[in-house]
Protein backbone atom coordinates (compact mmCIF):
# COMPACT_ATOMS: atom_id res chain seq x y z
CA UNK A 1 33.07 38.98 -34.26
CA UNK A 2 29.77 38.09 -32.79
CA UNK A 3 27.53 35.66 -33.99
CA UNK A 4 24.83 37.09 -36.34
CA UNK A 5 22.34 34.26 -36.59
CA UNK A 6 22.91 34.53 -40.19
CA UNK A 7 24.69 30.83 -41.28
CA UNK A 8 26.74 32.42 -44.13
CA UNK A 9 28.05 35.65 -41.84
CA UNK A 10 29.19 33.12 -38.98
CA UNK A 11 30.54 30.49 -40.80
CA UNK A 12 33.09 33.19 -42.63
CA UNK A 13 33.94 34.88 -39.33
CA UNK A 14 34.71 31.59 -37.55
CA UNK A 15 36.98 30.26 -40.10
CA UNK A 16 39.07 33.44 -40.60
CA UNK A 17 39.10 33.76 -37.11
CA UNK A 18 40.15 30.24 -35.87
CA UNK A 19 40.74 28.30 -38.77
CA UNK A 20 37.44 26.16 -38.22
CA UNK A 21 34.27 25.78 -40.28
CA UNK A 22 30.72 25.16 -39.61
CA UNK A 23 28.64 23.10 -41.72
CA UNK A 24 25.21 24.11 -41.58
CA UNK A 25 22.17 20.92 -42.32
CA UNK A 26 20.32 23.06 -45.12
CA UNK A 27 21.19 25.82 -47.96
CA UNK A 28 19.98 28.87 -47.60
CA UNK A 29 19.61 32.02 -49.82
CA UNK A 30 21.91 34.90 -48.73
CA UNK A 31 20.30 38.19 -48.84
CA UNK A 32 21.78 40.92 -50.05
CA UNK A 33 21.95 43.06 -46.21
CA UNK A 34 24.32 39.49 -45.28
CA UNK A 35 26.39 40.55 -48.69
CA UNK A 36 27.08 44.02 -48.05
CA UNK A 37 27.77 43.21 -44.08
CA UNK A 38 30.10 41.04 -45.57
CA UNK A 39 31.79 43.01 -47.87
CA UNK A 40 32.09 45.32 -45.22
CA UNK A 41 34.16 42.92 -42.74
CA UNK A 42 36.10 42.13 -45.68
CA UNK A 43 37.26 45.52 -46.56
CA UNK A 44 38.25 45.86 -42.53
CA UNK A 45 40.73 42.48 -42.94
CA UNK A 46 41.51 43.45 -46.14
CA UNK A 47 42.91 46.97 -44.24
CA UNK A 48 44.85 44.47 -42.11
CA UNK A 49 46.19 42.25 -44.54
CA UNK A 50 47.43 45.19 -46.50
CA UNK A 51 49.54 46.75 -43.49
CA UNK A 52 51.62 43.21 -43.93
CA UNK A 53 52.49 44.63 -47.43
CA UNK A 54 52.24 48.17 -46.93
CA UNK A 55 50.83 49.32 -50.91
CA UNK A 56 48.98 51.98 -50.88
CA UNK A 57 47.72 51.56 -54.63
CA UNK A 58 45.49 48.30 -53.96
CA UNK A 59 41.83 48.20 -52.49
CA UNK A 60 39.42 45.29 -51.28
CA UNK A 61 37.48 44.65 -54.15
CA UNK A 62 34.35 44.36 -52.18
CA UNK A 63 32.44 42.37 -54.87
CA UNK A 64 35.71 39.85 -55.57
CA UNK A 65 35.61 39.27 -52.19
CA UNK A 66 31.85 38.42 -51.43
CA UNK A 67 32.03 36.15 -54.52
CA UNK A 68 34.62 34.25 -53.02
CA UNK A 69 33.29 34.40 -49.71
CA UNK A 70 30.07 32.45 -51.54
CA UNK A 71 32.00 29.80 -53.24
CA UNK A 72 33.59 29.06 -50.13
CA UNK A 73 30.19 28.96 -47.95
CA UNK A 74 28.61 26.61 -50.53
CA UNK A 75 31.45 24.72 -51.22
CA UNK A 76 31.84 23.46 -47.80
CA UNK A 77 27.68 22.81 -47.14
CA UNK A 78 28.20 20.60 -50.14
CA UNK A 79 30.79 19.04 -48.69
CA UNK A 80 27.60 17.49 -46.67
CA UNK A 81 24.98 18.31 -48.54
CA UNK A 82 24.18 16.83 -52.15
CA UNK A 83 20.58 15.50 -52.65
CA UNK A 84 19.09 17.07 -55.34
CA UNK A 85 22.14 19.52 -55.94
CA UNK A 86 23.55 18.82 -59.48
CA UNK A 87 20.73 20.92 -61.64
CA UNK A 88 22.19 24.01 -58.89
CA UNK A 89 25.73 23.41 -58.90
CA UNK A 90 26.40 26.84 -61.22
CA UNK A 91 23.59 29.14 -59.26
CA UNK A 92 25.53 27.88 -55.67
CA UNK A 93 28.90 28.56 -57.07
CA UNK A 94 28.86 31.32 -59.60
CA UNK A 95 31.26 32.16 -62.35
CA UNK A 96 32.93 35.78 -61.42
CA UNK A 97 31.57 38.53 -63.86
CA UNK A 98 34.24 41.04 -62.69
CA UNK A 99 37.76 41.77 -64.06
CA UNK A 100 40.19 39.63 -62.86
CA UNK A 101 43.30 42.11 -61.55
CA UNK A 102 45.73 41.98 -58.13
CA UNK A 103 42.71 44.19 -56.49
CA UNK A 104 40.05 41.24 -56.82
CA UNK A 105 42.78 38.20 -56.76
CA UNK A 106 43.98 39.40 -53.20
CA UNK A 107 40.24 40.32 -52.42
CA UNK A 108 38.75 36.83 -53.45
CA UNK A 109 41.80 34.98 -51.91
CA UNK A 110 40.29 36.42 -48.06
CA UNK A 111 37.91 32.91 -48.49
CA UNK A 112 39.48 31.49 -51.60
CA UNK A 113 42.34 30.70 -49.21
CA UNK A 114 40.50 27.80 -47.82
CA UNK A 115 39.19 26.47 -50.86
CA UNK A 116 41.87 24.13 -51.50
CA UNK A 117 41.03 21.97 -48.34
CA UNK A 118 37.29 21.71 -49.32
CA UNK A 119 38.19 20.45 -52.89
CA UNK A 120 40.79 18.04 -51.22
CA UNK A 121 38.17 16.30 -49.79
CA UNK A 122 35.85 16.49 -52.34
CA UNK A 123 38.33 15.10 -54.53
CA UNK A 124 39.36 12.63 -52.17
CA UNK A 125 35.41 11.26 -51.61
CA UNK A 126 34.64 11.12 -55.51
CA UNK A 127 37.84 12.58 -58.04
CA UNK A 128 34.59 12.34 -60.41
CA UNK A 129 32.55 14.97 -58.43
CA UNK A 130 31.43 17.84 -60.98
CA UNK A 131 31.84 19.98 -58.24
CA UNK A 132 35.76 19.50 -57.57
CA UNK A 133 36.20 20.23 -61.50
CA UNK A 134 34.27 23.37 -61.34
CA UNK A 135 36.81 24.46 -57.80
CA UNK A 136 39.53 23.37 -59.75
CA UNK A 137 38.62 26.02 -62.54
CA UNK A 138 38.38 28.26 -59.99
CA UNK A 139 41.82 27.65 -58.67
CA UNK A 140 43.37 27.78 -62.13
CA UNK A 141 42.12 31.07 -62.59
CA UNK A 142 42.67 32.32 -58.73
CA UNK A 143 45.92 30.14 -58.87
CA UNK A 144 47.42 32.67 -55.62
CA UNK A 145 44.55 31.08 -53.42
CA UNK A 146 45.40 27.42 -55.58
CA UNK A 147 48.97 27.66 -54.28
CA UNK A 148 50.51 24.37 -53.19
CA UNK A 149 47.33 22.48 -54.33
CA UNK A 150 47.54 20.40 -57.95
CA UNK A 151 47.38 22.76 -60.93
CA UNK A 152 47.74 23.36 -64.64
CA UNK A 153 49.87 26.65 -64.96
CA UNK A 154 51.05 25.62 -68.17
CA UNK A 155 49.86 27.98 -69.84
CA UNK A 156 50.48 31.18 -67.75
CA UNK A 157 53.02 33.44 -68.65
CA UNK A 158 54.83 34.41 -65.27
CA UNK A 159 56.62 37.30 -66.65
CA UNK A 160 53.13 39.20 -66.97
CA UNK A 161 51.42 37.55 -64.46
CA UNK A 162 53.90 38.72 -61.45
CA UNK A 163 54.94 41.95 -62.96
CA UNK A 164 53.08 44.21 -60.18
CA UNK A 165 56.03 43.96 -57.01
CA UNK A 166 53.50 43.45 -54.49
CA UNK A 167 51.62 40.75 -55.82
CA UNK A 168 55.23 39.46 -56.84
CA UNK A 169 56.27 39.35 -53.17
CA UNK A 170 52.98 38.13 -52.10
CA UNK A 171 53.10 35.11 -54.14
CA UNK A 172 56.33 33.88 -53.24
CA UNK A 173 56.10 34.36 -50.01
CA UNK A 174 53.48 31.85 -50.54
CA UNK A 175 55.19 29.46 -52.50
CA UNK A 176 57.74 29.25 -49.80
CA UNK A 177 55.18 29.26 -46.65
CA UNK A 178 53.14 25.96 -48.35
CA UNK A 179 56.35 24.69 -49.87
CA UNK A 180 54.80 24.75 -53.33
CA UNK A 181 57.76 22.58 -55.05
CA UNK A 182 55.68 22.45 -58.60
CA UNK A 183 55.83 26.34 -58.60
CA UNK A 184 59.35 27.07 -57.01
CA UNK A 185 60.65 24.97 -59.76
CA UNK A 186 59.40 27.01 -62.80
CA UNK A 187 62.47 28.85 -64.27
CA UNK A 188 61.15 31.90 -63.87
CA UNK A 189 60.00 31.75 -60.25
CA UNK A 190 62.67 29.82 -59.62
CA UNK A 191 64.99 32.69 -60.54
CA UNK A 192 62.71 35.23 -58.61
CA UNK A 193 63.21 32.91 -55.62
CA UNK A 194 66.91 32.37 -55.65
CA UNK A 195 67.25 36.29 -55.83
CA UNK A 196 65.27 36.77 -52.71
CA UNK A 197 67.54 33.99 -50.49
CA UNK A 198 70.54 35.25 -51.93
CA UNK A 199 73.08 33.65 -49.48
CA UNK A 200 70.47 32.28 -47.54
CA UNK A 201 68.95 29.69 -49.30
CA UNK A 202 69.42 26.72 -46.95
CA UNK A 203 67.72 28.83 -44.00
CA UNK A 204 64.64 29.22 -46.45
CA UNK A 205 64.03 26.06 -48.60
CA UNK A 206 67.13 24.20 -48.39
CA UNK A 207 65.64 21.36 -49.81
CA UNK A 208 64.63 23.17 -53.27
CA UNK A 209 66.58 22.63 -56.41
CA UNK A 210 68.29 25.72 -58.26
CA UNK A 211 67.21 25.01 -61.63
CA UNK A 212 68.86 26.21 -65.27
CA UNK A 213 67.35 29.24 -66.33
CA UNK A 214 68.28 28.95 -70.17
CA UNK A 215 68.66 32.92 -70.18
């Protein structure tokens, strides 16, 4: 991608594209052209993403993933950046207004992917930030992006929540690629998982316990 000169459009195409995020000195509005260029480039990886999974039933949720592409962009410039910021904390990092379904989880998670690190550090400056509770909500609720970060699942039903087989696959592929230990070892999941090695186990997670199903 080139640059655009537009501090939200380049800071999302250099961190999908090399892993690395700049952290502009001011916040700026984003217009509504940089939103639909981005959901645009979104809906292009989200093409490529979905080759990896081959399902011809899901779409980028274009909206899902500009939202998260947002959170993300002001999550990291307040990494930096907090004068006068608390009374804006809720206008920089909006609640999502959409429904909440595989479409928009995998569409959000293009940027939400990255939002663990940010709230690591956050966390790590001040655990009393209001800003690292309000990513951590995210997380919960975009808990595919959350994986191998710290948590409360409690209350999910995983049953229901990985019945579709390609979000199934997607996130424990995950679980296994971050070494998510909290999540391999829910029964459930932990089931799901041990089907998948089969015989192979040690080659994929040796280190992960087989736990009792009660079933």
């Amino acid at each position: 991608m080139m640059e655009t000169k537009s501090p939200f459009l380049d800071t999302i195409f250099l961190l999908r594209n090399s892993g690395s995020i700049t952290v502009f000195s001011n916040l700026q509005e984003i217009s509504k052209m940089e939103e639909q260029e981005a959901g645009d480039y979104f809906e292009a990886e989200f093409e490529k993403e979905r080759l990896e999974f081959l399902s011809g039933d899901l779409n980028c949720n274009k909206e899902a993933a500009v939202w998260g592409a947002k959170v993300l962009y002001h999550s990291a410039q307040l990494c930096l950046i907090r004068e006068n910021t608390s009374k804006d904390l809720d206008k920089l990092i909006p609640k999502m207004k959409i429904t909440t379904d595989v479409s928009s989880v995998l569409s959000a998670d293009l940027s939400l992917r990255f939002l663990p690190q940010i709230a690591s550090v956050l966390q790590t400056a001040d655990p009393y930030d209001p800003l690292v509770k309000i990513l951590e909500d995210i997380l919960t609720q975009f808990h595919y992006s959350g994986i191998g970060y710290p948590l409360n699942l409690e209350k999910i039903n995983w049953e229901k929540e990985l019945q579709d087989k390609v979000y199934r696959k997607l996130y424990l592929e995950r679980i296994v690629e971050k070494k998510a230990y909290s999540l391999a070892e829910i029964p459930y999941i932990n089931k799901l998982l041990m089907a998948d090695f089969g015989l192979h186990k040690d080659i994929y997670w040796r280190d992960l316990k087989i736990v009792a199903h009660g079933d």
